[in-house]
C-alpha atoms as a PDB file:
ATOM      1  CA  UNK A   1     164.157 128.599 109.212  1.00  0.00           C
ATOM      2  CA  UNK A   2     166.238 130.215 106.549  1.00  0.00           C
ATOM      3  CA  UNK A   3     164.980 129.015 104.088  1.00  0.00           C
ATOM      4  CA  UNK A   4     162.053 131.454 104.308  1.00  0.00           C
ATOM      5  CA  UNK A   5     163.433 134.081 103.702  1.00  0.00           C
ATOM      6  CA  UNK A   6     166.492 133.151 101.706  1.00  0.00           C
ATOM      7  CA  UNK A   7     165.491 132.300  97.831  1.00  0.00           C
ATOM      8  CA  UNK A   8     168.308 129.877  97.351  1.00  0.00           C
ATOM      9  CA  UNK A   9     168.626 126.324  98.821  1.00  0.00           C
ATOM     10  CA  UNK A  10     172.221 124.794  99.155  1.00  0.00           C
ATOM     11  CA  UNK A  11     172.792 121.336 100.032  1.00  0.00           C
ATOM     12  CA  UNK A  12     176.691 121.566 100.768  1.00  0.00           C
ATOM     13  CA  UNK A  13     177.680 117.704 100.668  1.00  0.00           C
ATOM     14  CA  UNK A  14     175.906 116.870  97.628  1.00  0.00           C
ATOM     15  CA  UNK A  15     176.935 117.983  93.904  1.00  0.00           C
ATOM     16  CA  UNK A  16     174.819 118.348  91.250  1.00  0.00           C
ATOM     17  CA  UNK A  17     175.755 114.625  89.555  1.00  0.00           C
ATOM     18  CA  UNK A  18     173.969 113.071  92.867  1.00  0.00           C
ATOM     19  CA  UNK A  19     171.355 115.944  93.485  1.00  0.00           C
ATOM     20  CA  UNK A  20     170.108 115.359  89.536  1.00  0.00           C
ATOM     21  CA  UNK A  21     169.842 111.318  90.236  1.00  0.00           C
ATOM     22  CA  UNK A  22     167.760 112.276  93.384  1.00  0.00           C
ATOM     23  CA  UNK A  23     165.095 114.309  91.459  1.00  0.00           C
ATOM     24  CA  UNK A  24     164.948 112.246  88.536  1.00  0.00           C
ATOM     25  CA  UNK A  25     164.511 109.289  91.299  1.00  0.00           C
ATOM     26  CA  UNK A  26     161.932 111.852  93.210  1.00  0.00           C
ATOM     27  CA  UNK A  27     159.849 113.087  89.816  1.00  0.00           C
ATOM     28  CA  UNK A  28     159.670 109.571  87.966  1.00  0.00           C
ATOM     29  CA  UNK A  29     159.709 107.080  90.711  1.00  0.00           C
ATOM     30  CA  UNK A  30     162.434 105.212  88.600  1.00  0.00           C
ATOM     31  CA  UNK A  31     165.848 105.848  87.478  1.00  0.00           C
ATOM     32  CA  UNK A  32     166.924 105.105  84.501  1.00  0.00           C
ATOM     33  CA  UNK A  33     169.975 102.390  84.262  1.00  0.00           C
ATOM     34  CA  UNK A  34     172.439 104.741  82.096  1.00  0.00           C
ATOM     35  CA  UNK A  35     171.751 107.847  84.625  1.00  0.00           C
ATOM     36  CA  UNK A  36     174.225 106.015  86.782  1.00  0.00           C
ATOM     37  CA  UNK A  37     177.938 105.788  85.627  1.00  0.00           C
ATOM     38  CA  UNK A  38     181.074 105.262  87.583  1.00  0.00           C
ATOM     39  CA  UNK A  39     181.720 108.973  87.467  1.00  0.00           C
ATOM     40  CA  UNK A  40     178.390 109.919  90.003  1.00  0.00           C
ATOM     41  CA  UNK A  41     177.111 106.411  91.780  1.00  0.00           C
ATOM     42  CA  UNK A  42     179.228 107.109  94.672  1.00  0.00           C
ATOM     43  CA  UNK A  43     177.451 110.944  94.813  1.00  0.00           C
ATOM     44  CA  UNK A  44     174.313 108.890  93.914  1.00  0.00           C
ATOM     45  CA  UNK A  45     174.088 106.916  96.840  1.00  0.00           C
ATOM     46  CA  UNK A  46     175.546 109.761  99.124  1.00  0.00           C
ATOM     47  CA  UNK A  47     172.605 112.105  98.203  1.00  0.00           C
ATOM     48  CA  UNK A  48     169.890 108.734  98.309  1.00  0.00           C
ATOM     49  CA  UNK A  49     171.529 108.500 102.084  1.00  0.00           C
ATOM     50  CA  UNK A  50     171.287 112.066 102.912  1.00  0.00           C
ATOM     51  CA  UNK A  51     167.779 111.962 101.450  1.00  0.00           C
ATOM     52  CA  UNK A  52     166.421 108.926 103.429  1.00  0.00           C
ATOM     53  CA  UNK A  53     165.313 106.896  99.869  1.00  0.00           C
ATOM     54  CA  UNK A  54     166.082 103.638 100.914  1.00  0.00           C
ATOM     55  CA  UNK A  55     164.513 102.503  97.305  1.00  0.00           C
ATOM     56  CA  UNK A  56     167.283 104.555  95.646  1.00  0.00           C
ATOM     57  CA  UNK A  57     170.063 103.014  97.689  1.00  0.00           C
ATOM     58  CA  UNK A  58     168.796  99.577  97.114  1.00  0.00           C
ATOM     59  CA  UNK A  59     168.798 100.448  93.217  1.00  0.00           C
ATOM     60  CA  UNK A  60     172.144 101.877  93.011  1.00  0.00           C
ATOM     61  CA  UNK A  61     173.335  98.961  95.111  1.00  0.00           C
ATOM     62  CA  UNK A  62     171.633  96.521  93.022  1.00  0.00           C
ATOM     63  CA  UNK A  63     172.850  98.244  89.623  1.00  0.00           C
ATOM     64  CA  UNK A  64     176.750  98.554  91.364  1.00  0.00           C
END
């Protein structure tokens, strides 16, 4: 795989609004209610998708 011997990562379809929810959702098992604003749900739930956190996408839904 490339990523062995590249040092850099790149997830194309997912900015950095919706890759930030996904490790705050990965390091704290939680998500904090004002992380998610009307500016980055949709990029949220996109990169929960992409991700396979069901968890998160239930959240987001539930907090939408």
């Amino acid at each position: 795989m490339k990523e062995s011997y590249e040092t850099k990562i790149s997830f194309p379809k997912i900015n950095s609004a919706g890759m930030k929810i996904v490790l705050e959702y990965t390091y704290t098992g939680s998500i904090k209610i004002e992380s998610l604003t009307k500016d980055n749900i949709i990029e949220a739930f996109y990169a929960a998708d992409y991700f396979q956190l069901p968890d998160l996408q239930d959240f987001i839904m539930n907090t939408f």
